[in-house]
N, C-alpha and C. Protein backbone atom coordinates (compact mmCIF):
# COMPACT_ATOMS: atom_id res chain seq x y z
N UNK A 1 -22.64 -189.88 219.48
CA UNK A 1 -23.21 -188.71 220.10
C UNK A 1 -23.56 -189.07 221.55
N UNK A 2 -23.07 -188.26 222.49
CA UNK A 2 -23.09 -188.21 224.01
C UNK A 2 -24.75 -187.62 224.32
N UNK A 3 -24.89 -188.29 225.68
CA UNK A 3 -26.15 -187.08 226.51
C UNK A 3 -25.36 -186.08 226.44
N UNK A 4 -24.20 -185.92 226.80
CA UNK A 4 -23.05 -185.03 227.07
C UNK A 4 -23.32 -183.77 226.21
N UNK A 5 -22.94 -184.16 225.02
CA UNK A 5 -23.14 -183.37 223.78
C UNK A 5 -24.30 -182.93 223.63
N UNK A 6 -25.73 -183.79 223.77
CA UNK A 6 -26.50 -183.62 223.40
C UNK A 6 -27.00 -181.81 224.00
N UNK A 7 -26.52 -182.30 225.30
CA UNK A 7 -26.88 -181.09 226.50
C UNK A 7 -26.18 -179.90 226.04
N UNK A 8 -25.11 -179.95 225.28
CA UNK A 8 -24.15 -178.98 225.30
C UNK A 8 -24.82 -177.91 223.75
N UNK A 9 -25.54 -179.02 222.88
CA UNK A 9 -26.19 -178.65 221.92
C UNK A 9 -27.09 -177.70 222.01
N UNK A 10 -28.44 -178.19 222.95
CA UNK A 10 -28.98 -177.47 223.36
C UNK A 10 -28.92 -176.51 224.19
N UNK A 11 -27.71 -176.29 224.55
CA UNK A 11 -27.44 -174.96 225.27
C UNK A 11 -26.99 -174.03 224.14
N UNK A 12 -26.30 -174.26 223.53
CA UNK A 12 -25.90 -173.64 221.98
C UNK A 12 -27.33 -172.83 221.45
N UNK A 13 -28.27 -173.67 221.63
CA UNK A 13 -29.62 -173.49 221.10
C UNK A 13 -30.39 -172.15 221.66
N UNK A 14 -30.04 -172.24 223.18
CA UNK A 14 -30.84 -171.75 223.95
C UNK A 14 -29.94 -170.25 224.01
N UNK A 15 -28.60 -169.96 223.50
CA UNK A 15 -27.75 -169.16 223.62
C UNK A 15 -28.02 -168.24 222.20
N UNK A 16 -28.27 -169.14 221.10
CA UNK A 16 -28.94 -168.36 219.86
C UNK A 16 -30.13 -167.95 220.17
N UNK A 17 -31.04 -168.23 221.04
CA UNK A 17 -32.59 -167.65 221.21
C UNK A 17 -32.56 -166.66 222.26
N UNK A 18 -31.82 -166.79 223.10
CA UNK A 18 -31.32 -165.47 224.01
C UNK A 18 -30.60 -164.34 223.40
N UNK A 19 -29.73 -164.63 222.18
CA UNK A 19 -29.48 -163.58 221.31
C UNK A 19 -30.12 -162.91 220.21
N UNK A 20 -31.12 -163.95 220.23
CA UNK A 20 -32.13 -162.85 218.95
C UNK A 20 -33.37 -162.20 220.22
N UNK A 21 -33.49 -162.74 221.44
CA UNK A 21 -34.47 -161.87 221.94
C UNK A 21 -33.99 -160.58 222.60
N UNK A 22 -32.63 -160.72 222.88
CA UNK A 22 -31.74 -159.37 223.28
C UNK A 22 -31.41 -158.33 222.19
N UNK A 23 -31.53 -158.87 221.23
CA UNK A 23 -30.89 -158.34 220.01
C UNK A 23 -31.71 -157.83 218.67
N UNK A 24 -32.50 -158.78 218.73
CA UNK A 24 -33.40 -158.86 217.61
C UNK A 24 -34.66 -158.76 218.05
N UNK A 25 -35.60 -158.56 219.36
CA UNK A 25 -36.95 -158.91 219.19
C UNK A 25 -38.10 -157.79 218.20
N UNK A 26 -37.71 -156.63 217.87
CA UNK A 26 -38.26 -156.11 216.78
C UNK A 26 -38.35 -156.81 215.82
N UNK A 27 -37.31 -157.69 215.33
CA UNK A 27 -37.31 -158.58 214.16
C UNK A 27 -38.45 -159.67 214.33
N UNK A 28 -37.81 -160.37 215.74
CA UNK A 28 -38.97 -161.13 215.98
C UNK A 28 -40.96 -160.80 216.13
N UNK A 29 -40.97 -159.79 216.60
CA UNK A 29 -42.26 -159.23 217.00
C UNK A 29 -42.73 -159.17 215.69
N UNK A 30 -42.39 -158.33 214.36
CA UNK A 30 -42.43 -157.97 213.36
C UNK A 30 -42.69 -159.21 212.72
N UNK A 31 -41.83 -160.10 212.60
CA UNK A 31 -42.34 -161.69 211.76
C UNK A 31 -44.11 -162.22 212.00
N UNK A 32 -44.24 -161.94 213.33
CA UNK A 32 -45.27 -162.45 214.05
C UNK A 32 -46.38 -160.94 213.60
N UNK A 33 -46.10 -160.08 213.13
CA UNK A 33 -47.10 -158.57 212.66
C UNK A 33 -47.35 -158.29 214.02
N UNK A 34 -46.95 -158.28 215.25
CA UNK A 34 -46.94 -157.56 216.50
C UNK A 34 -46.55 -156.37 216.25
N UNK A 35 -47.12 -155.20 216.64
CA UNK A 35 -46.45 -153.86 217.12
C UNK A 35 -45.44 -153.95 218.00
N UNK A 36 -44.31 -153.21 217.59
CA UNK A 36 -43.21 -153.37 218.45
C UNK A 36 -43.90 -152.38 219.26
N UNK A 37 -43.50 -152.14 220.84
CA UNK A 37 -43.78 -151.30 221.98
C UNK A 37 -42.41 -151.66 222.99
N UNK A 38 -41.91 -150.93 223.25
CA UNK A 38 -41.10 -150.42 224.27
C UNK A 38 -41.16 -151.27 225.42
N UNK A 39 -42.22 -151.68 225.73
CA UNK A 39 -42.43 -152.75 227.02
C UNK A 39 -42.49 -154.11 226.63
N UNK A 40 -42.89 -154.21 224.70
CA UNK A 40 -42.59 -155.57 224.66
C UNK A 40 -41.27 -156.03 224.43
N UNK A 41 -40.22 -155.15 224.10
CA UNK A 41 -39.16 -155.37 223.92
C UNK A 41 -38.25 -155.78 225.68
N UNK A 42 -38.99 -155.02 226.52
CA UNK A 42 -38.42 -154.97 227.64
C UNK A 42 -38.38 -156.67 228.43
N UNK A 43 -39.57 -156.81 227.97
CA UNK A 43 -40.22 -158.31 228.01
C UNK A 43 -39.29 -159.55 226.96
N UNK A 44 -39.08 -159.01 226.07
CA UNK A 44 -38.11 -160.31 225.18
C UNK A 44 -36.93 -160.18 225.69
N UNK A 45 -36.62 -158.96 226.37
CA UNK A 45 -35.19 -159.12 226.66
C UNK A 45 -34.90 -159.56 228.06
N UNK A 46 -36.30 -159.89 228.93
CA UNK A 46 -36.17 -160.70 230.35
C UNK A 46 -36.60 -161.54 229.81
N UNK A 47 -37.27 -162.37 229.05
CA UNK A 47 -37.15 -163.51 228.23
C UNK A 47 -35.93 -164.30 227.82
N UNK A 48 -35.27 -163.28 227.46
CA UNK A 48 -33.82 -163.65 226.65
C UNK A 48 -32.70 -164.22 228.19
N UNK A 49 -33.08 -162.93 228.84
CA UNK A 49 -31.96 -163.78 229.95
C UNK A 49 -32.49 -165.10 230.40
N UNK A 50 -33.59 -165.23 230.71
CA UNK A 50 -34.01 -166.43 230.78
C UNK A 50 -33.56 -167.77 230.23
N UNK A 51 -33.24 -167.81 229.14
CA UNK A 51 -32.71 -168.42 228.02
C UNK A 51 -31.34 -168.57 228.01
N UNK A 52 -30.68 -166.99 228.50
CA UNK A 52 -29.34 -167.27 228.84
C UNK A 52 -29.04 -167.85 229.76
N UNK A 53 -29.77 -167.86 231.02
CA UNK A 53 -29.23 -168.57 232.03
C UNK A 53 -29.69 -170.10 231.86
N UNK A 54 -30.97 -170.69 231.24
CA UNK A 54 -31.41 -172.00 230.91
C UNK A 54 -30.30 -172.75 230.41
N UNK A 55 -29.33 -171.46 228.98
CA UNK A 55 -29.14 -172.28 228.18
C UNK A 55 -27.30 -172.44 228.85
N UNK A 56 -26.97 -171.49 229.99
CA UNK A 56 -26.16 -171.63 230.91
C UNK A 56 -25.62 -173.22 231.23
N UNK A 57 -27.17 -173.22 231.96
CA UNK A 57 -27.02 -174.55 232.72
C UNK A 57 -26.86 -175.72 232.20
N UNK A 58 -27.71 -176.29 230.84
CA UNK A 58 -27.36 -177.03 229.70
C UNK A 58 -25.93 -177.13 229.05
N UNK A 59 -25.43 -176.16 228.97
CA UNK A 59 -24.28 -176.22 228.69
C UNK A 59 -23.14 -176.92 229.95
N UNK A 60 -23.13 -176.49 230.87
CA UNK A 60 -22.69 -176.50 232.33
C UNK A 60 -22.41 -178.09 233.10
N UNK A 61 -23.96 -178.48 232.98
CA UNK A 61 -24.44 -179.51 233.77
C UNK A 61 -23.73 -180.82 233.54
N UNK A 62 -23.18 -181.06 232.41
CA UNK A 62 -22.28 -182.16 231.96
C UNK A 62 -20.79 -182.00 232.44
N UNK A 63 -20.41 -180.95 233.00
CA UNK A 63 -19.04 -180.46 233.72
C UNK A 63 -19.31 -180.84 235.35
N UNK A 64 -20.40 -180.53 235.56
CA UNK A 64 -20.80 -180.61 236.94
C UNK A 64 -21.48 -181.46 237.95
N UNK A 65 -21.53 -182.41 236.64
CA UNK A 65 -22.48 -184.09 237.34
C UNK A 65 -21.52 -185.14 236.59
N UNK A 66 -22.17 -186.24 237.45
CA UNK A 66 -21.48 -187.35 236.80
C UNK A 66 -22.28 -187.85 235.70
N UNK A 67 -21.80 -189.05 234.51
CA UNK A 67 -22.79 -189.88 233.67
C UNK A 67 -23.89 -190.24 234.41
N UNK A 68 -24.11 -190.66 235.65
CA UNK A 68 -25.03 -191.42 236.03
C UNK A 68 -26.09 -190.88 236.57
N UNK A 69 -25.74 -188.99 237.02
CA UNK A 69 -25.94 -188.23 238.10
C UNK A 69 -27.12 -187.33 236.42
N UNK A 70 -26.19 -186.81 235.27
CA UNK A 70 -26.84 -186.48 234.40
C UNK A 70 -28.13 -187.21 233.36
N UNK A 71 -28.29 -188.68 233.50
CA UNK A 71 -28.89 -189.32 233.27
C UNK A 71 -30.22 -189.33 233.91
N UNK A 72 -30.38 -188.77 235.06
CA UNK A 72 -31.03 -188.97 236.26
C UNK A 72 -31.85 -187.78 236.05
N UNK A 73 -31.00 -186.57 236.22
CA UNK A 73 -31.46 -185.28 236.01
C UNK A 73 -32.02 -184.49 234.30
N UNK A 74 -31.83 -185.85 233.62
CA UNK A 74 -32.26 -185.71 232.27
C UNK A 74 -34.05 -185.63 232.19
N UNK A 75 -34.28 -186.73 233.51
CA UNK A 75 -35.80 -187.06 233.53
C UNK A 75 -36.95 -185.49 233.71
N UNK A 76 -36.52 -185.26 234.60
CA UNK A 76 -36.76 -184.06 234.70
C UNK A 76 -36.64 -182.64 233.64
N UNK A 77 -35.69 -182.55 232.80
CA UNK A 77 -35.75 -181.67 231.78
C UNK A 77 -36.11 -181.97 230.26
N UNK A 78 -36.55 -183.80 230.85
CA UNK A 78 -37.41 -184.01 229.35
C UNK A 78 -38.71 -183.63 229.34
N UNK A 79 -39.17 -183.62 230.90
CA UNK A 79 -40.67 -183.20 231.36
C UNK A 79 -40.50 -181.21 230.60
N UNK A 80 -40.00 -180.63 231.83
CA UNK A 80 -39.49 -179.47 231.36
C UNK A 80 -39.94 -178.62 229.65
N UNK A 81 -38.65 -179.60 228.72
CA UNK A 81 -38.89 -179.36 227.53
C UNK A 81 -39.83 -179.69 226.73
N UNK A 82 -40.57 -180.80 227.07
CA UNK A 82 -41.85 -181.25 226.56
C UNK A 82 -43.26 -180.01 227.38
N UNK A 83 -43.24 -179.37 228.48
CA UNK A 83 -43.71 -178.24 228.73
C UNK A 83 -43.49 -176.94 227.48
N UNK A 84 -43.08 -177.08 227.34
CA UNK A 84 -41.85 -176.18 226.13
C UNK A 84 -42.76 -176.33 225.16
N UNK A 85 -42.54 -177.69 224.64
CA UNK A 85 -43.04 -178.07 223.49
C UNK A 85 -45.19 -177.91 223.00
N UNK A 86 -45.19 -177.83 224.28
CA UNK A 86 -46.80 -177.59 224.24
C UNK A 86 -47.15 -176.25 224.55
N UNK A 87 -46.43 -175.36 225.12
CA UNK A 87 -47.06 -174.11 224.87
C UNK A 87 -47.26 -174.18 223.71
N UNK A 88 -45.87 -174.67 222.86
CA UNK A 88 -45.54 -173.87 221.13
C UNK A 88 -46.72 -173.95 220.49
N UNK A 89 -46.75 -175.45 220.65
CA UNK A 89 -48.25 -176.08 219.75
C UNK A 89 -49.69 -175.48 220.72
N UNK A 90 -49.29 -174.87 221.38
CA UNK A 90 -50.95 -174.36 222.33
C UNK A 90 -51.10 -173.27 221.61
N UNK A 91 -49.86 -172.00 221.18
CA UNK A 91 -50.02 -170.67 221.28
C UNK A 91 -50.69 -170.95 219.40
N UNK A 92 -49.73 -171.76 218.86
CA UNK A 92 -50.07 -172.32 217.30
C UNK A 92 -51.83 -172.24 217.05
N UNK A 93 -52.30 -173.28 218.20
CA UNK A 93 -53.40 -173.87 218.05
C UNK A 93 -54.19 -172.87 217.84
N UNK A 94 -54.34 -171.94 219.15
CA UNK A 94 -55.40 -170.95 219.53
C UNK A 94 -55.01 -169.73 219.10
N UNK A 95 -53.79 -169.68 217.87
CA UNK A 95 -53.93 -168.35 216.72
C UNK A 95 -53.15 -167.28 217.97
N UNK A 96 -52.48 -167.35 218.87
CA UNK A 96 -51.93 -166.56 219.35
C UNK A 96 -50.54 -166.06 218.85
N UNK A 97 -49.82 -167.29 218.08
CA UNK A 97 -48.98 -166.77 217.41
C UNK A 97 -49.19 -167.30 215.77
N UNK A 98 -48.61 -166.79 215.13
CA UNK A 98 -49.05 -167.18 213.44
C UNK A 98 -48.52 -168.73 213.04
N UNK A 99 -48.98 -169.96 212.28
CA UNK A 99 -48.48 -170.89 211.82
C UNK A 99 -47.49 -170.51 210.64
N UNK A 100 -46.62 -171.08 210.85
CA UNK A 100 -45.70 -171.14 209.61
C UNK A 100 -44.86 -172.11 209.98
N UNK A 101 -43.89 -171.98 208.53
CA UNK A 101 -42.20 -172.66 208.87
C UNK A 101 -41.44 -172.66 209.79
N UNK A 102 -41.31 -171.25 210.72
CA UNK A 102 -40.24 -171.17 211.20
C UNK A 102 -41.00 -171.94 212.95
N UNK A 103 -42.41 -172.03 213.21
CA UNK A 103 -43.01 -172.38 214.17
C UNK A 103 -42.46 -173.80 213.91
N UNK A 104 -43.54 -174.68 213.10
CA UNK A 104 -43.18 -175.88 212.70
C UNK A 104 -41.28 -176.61 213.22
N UNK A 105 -40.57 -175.31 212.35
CA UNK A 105 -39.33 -176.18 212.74
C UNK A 105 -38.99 -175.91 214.19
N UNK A 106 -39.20 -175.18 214.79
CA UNK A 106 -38.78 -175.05 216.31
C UNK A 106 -39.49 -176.30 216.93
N UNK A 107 -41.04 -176.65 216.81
CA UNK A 107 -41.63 -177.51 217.48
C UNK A 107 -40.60 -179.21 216.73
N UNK A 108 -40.18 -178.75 215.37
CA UNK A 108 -39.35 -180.32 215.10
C UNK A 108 -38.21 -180.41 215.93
N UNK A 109 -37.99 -179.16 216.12
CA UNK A 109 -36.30 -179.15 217.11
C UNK A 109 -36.37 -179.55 218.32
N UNK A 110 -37.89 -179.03 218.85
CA UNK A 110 -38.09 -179.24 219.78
C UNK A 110 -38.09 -180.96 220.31
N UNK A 111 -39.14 -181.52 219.20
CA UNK A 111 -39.32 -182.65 219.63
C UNK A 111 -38.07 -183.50 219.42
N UNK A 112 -37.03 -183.13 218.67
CA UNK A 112 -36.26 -183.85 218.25
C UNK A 112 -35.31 -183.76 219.37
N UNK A 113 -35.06 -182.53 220.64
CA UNK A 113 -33.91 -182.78 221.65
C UNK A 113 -34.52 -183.76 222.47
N UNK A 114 -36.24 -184.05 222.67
CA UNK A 114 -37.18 -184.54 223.26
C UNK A 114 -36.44 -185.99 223.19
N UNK A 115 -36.77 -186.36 221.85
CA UNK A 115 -36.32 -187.82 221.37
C UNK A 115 -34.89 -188.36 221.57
N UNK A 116 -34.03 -186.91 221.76
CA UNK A 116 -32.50 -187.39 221.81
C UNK A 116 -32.24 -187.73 222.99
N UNK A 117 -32.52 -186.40 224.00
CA UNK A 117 -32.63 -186.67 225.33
C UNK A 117 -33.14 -188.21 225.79
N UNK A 118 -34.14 -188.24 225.55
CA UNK A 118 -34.95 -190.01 226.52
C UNK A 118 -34.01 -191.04 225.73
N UNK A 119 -33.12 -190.83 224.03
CA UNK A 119 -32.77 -192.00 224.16
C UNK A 119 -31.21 -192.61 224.68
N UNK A 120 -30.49 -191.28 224.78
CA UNK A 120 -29.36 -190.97 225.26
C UNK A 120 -29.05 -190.95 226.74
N UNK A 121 -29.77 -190.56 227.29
CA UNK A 121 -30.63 -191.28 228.57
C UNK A 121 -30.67 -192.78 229.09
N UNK A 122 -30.93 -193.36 227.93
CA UNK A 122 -31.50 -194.89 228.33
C UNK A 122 -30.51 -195.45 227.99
N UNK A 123 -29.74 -195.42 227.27
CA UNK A 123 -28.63 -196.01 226.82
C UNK A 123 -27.01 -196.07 227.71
């Protein structure tokens, strides 16, 4: 398994979460017992591009740098995703969004591109 790949993974990732917030955020809002509203949907779906273009660049960035050049620029989007990773567990903490399974595994996914990234990286 490449940084290469790794990056290309998580763009995959970030391309499924841009499609359920374009597509699905009633579904999503609803899991969470949010009232859907018209403006929050408007909001998941500038969310979602967000995601599309994040998960753009992830995909991208291994076409467009070198091994040595992506290694470099890894440092920086481990900071990034570890930002990521602490809202999740912030919003968890302080009951802003509900604990469950599907939280839990995002924060394992999370930590787990965390762990792939720095070691794929170093290697």
């Amino acid at each position: 398994m490449s940084l290469a790949f790794i990056y290309r993974l998580n763009g995959l990732l970030g391309l499924f979460w841009a499609s359920s917030l374009w597509f699905g955020a009633d579904m999503m809002a609803a899991a969470y017992g949010w009232e859907v509203t018209r403006p929050m949907i408007t909001m998941a779906q500038l969310l979602g591009t967000s995601f599309f273009f994040t998960a753009i660049v992830f995909l991208m960035l291994p076409n467009w740098t070198s091994e040595r050049q992506l290694k470099k620029a890894t440092k920086t989007l481990i900071l990034l995703q570890f930002i990521f990773l602490t809202v999740q567990v912030f919003h968890i903490y302080t009951k802003a969004i509900p604990s469950g399974g599907m939280q839990y595994f995002g924060i394992g996914l999370s930590s787990l591109f965390i762990i792939l990234f720095y070691w794929k990286s170093r290697a």
